[in-house]
N, C-alpha and C. Protein backbone atom coordinates (compact mmCIF):
# COMPACT_ATOMS: atom_id res chain seq x y z
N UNK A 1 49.39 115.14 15.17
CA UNK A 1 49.78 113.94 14.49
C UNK A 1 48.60 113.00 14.28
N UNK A 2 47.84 112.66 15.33
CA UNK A 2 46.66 112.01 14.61
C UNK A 2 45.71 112.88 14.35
N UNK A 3 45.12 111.51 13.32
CA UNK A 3 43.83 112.46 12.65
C UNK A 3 42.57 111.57 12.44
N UNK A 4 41.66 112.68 12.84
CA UNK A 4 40.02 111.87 13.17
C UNK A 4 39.34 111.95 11.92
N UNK A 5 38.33 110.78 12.10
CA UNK A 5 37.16 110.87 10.66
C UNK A 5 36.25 111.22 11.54
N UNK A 6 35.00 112.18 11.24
CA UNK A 6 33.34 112.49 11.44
C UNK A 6 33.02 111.46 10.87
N UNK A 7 31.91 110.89 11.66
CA UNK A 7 31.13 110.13 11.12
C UNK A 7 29.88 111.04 10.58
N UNK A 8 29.58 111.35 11.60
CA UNK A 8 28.15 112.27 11.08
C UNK A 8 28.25 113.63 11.84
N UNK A 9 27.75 114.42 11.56
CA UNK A 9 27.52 115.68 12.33
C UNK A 9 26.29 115.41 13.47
N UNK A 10 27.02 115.95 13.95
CA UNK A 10 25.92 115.78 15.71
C UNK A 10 24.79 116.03 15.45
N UNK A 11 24.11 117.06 15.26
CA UNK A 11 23.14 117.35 14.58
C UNK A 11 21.84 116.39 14.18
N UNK A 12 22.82 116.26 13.02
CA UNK A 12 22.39 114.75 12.00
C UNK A 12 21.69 113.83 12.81
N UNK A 13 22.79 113.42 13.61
CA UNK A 13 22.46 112.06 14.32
C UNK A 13 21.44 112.15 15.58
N UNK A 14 21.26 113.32 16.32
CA UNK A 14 20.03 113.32 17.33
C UNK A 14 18.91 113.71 16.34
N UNK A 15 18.51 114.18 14.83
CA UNK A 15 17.74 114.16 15.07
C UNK A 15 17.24 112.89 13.81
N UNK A 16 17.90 112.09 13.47
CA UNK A 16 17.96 110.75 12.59
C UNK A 16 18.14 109.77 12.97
N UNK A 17 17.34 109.23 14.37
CA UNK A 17 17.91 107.98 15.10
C UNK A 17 18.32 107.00 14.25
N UNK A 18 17.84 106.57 13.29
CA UNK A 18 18.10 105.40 12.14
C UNK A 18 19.78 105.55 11.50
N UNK A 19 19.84 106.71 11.50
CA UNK A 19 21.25 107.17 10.65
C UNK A 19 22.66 106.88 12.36
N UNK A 20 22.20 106.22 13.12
CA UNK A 20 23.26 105.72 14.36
C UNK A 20 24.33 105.25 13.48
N UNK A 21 25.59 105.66 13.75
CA UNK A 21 26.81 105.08 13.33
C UNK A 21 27.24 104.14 15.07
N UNK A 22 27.94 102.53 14.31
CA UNK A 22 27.99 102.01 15.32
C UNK A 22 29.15 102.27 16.57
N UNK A 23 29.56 103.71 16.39
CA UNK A 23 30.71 103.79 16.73
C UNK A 23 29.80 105.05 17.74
N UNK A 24 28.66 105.09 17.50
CA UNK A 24 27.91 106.45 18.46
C UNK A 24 28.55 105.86 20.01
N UNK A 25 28.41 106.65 20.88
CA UNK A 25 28.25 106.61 22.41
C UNK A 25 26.60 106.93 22.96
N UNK A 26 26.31 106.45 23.31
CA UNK A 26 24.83 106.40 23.93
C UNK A 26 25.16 106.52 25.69
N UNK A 27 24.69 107.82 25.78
CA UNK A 27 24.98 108.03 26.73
C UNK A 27 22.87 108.22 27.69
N UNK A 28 22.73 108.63 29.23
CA UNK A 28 21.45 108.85 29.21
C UNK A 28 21.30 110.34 28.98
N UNK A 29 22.08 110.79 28.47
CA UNK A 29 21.26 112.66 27.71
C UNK A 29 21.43 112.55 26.67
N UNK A 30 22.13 112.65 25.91
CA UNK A 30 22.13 112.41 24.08
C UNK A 30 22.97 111.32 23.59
N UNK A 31 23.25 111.43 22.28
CA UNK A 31 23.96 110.41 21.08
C UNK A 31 24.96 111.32 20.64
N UNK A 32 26.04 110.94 21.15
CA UNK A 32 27.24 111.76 20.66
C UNK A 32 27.95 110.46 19.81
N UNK A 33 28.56 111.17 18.92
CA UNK A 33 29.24 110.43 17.93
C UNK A 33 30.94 110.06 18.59
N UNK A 34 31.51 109.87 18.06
CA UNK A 34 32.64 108.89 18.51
C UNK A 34 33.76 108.94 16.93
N UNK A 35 34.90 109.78 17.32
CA UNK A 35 35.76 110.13 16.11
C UNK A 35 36.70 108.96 15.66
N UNK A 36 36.92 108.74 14.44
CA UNK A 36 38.03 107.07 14.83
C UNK A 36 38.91 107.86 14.33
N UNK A 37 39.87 107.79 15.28
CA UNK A 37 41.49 107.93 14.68
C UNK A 37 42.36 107.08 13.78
N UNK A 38 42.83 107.69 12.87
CA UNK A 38 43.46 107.27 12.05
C UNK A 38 45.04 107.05 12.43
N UNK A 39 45.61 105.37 11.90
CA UNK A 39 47.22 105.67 12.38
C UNK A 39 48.06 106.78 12.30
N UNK A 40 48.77 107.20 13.42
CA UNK A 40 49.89 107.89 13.18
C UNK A 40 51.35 107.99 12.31
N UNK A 41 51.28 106.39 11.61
CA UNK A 41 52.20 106.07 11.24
C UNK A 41 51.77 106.09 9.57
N UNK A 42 50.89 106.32 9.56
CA UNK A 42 50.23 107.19 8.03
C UNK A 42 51.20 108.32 7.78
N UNK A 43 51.96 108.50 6.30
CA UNK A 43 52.09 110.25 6.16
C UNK A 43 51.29 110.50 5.16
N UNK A 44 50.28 109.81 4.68
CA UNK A 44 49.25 110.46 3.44
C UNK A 44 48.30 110.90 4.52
N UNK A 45 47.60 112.03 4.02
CA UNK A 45 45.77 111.90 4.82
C UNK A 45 45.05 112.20 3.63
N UNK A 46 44.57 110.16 4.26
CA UNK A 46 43.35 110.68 3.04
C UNK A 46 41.86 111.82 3.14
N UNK A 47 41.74 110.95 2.10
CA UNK A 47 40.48 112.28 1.93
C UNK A 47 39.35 111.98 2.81
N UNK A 48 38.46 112.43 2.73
CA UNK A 48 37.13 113.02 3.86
C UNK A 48 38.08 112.84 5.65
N UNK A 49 39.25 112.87 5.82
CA UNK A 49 39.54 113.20 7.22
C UNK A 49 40.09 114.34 7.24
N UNK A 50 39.77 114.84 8.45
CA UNK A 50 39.93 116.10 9.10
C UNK A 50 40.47 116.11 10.11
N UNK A 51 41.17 117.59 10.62
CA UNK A 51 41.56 117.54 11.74
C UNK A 51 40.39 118.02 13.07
N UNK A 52 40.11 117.37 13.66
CA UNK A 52 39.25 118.11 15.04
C UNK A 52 39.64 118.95 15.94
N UNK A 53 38.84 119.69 15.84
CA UNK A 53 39.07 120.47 17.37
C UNK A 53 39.32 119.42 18.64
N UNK A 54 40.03 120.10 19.78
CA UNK A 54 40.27 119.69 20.65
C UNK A 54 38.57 119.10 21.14
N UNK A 55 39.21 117.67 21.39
CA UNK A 55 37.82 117.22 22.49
C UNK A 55 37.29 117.74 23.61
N UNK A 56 36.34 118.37 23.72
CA UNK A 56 35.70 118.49 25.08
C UNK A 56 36.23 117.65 26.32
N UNK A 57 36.26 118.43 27.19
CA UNK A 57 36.95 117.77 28.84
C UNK A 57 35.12 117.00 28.85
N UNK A 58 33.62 117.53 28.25
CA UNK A 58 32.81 116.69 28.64
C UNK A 58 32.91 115.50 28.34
N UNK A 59 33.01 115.47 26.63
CA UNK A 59 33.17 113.69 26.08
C UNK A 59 34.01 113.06 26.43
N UNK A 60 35.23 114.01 27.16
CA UNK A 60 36.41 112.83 27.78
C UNK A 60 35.88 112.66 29.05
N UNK A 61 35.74 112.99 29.58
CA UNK A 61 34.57 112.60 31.01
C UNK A 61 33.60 111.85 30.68
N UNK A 62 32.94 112.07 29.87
CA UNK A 62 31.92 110.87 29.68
C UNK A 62 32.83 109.49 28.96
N UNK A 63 34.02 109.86 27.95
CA UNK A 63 34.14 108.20 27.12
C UNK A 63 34.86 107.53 28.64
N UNK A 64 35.35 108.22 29.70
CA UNK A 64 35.95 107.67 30.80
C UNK A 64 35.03 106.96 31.81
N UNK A 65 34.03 107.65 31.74
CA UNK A 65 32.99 106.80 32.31
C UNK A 65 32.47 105.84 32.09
N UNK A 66 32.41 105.31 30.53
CA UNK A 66 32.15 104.69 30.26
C UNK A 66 32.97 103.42 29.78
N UNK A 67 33.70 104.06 29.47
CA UNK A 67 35.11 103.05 29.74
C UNK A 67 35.06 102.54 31.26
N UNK A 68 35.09 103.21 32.26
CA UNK A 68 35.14 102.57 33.33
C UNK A 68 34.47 101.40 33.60
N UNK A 69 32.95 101.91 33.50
CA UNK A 69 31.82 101.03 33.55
C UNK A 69 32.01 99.93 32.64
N UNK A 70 32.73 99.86 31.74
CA UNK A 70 32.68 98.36 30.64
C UNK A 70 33.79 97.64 31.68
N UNK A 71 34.63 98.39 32.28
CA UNK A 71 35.58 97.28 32.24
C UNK A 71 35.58 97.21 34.36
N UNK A 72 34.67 97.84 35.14
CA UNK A 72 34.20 97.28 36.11
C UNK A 72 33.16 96.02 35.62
N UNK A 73 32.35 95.96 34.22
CA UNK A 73 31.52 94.97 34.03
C UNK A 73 32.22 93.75 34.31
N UNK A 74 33.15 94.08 33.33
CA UNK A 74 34.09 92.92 32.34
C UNK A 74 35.25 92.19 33.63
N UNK A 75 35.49 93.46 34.95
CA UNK A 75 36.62 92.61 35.63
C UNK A 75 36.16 92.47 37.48
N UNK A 76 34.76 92.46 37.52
CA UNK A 76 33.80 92.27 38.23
C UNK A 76 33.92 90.54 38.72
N UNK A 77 33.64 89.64 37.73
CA UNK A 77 33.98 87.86 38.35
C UNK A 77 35.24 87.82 38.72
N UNK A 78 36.31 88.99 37.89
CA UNK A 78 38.01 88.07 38.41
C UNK A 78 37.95 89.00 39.45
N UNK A 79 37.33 89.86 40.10
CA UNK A 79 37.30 90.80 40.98
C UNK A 79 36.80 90.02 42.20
N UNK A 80 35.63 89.58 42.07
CA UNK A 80 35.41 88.19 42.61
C UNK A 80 36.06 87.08 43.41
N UNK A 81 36.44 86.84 42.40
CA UNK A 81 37.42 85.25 41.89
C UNK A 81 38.59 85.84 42.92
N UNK A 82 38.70 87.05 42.48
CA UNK A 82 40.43 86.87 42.98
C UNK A 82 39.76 87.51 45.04
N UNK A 83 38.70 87.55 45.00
CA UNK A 83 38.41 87.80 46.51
C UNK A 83 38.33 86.10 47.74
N UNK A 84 37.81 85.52 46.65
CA UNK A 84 37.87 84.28 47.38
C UNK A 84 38.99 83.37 47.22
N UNK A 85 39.67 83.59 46.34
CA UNK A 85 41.17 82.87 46.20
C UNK A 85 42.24 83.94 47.46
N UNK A 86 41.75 85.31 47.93
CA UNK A 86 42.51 85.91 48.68
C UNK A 86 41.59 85.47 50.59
N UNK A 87 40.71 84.68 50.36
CA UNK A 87 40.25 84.37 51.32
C UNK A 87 40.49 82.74 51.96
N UNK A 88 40.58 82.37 50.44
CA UNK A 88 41.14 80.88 51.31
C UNK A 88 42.65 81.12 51.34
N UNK A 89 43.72 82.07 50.67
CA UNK A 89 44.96 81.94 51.26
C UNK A 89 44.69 82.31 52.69
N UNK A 90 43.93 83.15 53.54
CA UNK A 90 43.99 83.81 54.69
C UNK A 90 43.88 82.10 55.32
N UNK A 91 43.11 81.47 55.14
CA UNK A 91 42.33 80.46 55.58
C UNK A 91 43.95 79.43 55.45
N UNK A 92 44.56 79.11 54.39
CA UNK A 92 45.96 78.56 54.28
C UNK A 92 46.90 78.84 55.31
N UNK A 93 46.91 80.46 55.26
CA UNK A 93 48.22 80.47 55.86
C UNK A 93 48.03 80.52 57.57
N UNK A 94 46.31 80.71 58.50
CA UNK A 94 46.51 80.56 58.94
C UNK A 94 45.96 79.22 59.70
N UNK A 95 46.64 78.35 58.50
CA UNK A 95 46.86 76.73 59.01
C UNK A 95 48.32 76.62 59.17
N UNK A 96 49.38 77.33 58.45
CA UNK A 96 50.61 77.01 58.16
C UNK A 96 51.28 77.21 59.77
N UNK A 97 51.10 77.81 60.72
CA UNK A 97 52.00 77.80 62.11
C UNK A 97 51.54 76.29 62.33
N UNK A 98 50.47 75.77 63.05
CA UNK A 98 50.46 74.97 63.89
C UNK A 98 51.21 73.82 62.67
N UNK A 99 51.18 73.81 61.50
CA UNK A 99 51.52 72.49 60.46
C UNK A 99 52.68 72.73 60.32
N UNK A 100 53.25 73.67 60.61
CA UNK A 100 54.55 73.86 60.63
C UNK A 100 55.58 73.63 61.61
N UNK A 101 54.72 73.55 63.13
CA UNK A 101 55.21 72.95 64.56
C UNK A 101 55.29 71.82 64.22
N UNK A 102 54.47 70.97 63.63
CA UNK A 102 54.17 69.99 63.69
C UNK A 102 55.11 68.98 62.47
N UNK A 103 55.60 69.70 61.75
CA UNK A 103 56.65 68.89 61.06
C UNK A 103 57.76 69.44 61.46
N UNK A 104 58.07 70.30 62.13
CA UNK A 104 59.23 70.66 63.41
C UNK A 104 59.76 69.43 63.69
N UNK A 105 58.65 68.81 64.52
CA UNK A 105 58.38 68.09 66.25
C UNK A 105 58.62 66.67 64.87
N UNK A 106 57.92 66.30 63.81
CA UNK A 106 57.95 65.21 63.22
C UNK A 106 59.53 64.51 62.79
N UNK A 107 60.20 65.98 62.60
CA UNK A 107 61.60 66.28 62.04
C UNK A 107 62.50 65.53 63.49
N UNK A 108 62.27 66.00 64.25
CA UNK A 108 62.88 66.04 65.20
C UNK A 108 62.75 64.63 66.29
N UNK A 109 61.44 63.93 65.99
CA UNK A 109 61.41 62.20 65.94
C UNK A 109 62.16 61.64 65.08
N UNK A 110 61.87 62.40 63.87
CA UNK A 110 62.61 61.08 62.91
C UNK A 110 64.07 61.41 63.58
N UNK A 111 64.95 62.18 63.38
CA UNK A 111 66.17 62.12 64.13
C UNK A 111 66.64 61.55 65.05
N UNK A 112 65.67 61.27 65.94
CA UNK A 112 65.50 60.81 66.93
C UNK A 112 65.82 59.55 66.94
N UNK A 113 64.68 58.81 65.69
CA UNK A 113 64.41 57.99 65.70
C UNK A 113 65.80 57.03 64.61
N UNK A 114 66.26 57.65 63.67
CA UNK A 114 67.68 57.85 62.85
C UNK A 114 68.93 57.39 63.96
N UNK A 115 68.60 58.16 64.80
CA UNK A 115 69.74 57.65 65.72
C UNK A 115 69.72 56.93 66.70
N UNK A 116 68.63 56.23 66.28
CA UNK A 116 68.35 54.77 67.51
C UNK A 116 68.89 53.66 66.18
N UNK A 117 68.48 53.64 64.89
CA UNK A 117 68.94 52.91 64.21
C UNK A 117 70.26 52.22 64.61
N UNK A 118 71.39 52.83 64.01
CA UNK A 118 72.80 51.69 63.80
C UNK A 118 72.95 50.99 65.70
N UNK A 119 72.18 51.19 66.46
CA UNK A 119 72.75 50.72 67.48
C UNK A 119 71.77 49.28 67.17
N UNK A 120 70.68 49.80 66.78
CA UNK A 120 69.62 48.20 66.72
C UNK A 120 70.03 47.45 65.60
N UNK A 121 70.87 47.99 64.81
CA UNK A 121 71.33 47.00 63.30
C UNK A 121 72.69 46.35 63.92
N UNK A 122 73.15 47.06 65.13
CA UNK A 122 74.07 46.36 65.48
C UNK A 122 73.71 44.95 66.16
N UNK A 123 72.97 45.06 66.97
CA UNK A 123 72.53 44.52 67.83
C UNK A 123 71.66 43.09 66.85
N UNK A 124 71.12 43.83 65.77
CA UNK A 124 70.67 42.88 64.55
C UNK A 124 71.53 41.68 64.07
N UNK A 125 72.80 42.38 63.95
CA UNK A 125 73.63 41.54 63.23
C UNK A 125 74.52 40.75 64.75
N UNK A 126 74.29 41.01 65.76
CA UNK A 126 75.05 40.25 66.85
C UNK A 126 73.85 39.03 66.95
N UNK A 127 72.50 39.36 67.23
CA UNK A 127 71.60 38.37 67.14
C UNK A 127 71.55 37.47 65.86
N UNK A 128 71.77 37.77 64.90
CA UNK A 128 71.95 36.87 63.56
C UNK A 128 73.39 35.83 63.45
N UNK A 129 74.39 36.64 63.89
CA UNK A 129 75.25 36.08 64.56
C UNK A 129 75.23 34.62 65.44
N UNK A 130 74.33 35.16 66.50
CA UNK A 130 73.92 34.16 67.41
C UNK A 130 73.22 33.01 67.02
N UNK A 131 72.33 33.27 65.97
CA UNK A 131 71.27 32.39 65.38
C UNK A 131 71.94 31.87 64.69
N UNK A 132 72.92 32.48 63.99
CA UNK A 132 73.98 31.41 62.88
C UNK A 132 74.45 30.12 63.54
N UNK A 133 75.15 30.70 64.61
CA UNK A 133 75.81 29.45 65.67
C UNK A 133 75.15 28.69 66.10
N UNK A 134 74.03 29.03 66.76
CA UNK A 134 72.43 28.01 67.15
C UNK A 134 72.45 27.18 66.15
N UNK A 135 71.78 27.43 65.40
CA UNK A 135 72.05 26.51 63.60
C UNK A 135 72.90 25.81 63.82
N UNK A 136 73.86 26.34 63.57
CA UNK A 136 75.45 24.98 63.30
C UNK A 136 75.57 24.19 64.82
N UNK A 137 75.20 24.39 65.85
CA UNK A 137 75.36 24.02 66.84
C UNK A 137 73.98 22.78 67.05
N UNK A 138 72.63 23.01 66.39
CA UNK A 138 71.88 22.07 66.36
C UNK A 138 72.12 21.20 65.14
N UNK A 139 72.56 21.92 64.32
CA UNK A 139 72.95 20.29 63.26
C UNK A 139 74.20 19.89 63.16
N UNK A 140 74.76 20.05 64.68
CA UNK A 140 75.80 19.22 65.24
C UNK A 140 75.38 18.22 66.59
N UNK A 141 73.97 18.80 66.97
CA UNK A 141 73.68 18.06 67.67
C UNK A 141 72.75 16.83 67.42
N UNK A 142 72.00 17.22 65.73
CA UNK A 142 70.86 16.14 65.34
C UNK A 142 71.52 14.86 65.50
N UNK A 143 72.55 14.71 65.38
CA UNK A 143 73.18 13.30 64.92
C UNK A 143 72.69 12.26 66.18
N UNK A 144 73.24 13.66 67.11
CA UNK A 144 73.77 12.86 68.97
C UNK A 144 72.54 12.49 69.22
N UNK A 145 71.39 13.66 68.77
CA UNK A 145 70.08 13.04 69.27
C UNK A 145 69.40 12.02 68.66
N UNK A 146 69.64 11.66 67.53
CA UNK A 146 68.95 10.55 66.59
C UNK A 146 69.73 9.29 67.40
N UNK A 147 70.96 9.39 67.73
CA UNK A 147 71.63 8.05 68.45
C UNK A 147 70.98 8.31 69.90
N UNK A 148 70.79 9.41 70.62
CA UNK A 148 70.15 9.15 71.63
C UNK A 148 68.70 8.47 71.72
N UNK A 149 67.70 9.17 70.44
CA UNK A 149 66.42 8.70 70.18
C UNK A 149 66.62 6.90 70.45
N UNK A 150 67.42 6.64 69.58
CA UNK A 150 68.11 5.19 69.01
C UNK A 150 68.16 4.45 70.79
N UNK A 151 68.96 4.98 71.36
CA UNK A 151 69.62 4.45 72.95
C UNK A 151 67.83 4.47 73.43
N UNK A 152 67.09 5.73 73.53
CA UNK A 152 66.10 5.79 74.33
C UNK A 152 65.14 4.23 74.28
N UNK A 153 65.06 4.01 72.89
CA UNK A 153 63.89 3.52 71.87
C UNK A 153 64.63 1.86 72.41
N UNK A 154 66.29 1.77 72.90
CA UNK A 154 66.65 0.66 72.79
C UNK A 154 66.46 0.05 74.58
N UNK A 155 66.27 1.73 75.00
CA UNK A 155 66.03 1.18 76.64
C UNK A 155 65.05 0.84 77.02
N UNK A 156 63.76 1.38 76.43
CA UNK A 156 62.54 1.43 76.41
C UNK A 156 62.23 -0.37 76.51
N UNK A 157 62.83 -0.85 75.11
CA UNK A 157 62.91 -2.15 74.66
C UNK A 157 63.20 -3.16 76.26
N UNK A 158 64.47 -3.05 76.65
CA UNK A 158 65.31 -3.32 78.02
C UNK A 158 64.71 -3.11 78.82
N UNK A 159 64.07 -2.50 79.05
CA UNK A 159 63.18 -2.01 80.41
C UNK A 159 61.45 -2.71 80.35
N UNK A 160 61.31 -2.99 79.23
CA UNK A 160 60.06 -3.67 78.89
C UNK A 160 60.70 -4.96 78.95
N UNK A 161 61.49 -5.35 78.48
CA UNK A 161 61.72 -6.84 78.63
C UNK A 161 61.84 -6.95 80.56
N UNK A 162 62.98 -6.23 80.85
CA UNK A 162 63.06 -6.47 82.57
C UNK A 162 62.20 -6.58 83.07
N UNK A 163 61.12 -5.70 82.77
CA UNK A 163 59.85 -5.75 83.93
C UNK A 163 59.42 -6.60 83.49
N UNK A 164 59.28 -7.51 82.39
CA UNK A 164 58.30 -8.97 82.46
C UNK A 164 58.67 -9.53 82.97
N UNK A 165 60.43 -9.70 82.98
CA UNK A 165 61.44 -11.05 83.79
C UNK A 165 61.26 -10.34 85.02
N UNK A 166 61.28 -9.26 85.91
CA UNK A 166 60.76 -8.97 87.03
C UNK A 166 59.45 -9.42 87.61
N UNK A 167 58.89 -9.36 86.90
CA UNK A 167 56.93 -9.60 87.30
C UNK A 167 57.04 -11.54 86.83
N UNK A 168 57.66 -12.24 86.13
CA UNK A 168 58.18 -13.47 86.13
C UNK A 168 58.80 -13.47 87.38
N UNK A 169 59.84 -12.99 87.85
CA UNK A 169 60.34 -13.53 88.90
C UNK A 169 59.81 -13.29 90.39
N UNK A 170 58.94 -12.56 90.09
CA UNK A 170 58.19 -11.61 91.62
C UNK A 170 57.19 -13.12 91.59
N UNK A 171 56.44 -13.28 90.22
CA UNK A 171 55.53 -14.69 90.45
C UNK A 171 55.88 -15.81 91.14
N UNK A 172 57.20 -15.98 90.35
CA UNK A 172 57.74 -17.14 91.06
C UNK A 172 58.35 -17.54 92.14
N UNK A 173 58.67 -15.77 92.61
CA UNK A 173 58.92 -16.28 94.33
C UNK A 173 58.06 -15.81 94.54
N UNK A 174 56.73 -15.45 94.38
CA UNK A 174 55.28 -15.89 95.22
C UNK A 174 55.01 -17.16 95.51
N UNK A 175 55.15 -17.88 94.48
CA UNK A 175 54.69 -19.50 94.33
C UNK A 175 55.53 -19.97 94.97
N UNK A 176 57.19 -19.90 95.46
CA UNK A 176 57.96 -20.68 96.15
C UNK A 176 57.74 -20.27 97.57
N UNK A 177 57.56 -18.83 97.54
CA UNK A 177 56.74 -18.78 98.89
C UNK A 177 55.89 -19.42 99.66
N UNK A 178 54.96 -18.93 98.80
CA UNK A 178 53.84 -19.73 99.22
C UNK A 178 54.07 -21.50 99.52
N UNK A 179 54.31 -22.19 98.76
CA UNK A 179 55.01 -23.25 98.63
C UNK A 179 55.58 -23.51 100.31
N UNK A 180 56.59 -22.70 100.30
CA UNK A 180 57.02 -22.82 101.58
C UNK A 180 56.74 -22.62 102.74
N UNK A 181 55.33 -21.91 102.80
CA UNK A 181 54.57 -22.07 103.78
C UNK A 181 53.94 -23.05 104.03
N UNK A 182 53.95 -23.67 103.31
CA UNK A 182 52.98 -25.51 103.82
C UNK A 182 54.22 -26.05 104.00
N UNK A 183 55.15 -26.04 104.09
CA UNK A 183 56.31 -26.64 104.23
C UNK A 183 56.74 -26.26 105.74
N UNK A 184 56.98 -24.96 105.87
CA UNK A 184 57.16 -24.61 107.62
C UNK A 184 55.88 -25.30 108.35
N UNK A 185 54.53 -25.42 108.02
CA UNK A 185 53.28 -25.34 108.76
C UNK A 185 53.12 -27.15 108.66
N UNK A 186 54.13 -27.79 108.14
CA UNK A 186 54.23 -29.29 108.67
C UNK A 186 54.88 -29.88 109.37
């Protein structure tokens, strides 16, 4: 079913280096030519193609070799590439146990820690509670204390006046005292 074109006769071409068709194989013993197949899905055959003899097991050994060699060239960096991308997973995964204890143990605080919550929001709202009443309970008491300030500020007053009429009257029974000592001493 398929069918090959000659480019040149073998011949030809080792001994016409110039006459190279670019389809030669260059191998290191000779210049073998290289047949192009024509689609299979052709039913005309045109003209100057022929059918070939079976390929040599050599040229298929050699186009395999060389096939090989293009495409060890060609997959040589992702050959590479994919060696050190398979070296830092080694390097990944063996980080993943201990990071994996470790959000275990993290898991297992927060839970921990989840179920200390509603007892402290309780306890939140009993203290807010408390502070509410504090509040209403001191601006039930500002009043009492502004009249107490008032009483203090008015005793203060009373108590400053007394002690002058005290220290007045302590004078003046010094002086009648005294007084009355020249009075006994006559």
């Amino acid at each position: 079913q398929l069918k090959f074109q000659r480019r040149a006769p073998v011949g030809a071409m080792a001994q016409s280096p110039t006459a190279l068709s670019p389809t030669a194989l260059i191998t290191d013993k000779t210049i073998k030519p290289i047949d192009m197949v024509q689609s299979p899905r052709s039913h005309v055959e045109p003209t100057g193609f022929i059918r070939p003899n079976r390929v040599s097991e050599e040229h298929e050994a050699l186009m395999q070799e060389f096939v090989h060699a293009h495409l060890m060239t060609i997959l040589q960096p992702f050959s590479e590439q994919l060696q050190t991308l398979q070296d830092r997973l080694q390097q990944v995964s063996a980080q993943i146990p201990p990071v994996s204890k470790e959000v275990v143990q993290h898991r297992e605080q927060l839970a921990m820690l989840q179920s200390s919550i509603p007892p402290l929001e309780q306890r939140d709202n009993e203290l807010a509670k408390l502070i509410e009443s504090a509040v209403v309970e001191v601006r039930r008491l500002v009043p009492k204390h502004e009249a107490l300030a008032q009483d203090h500020d008015y005793l203060k007053s009373c108590l400053a006046e007394a002690d002058g009429r005290s220290r007045c009257a302590a004078e003046q029974i010094e002086e009648l005292m005294s007084g009355q000592d020249g009075v006994f001493t006559r």
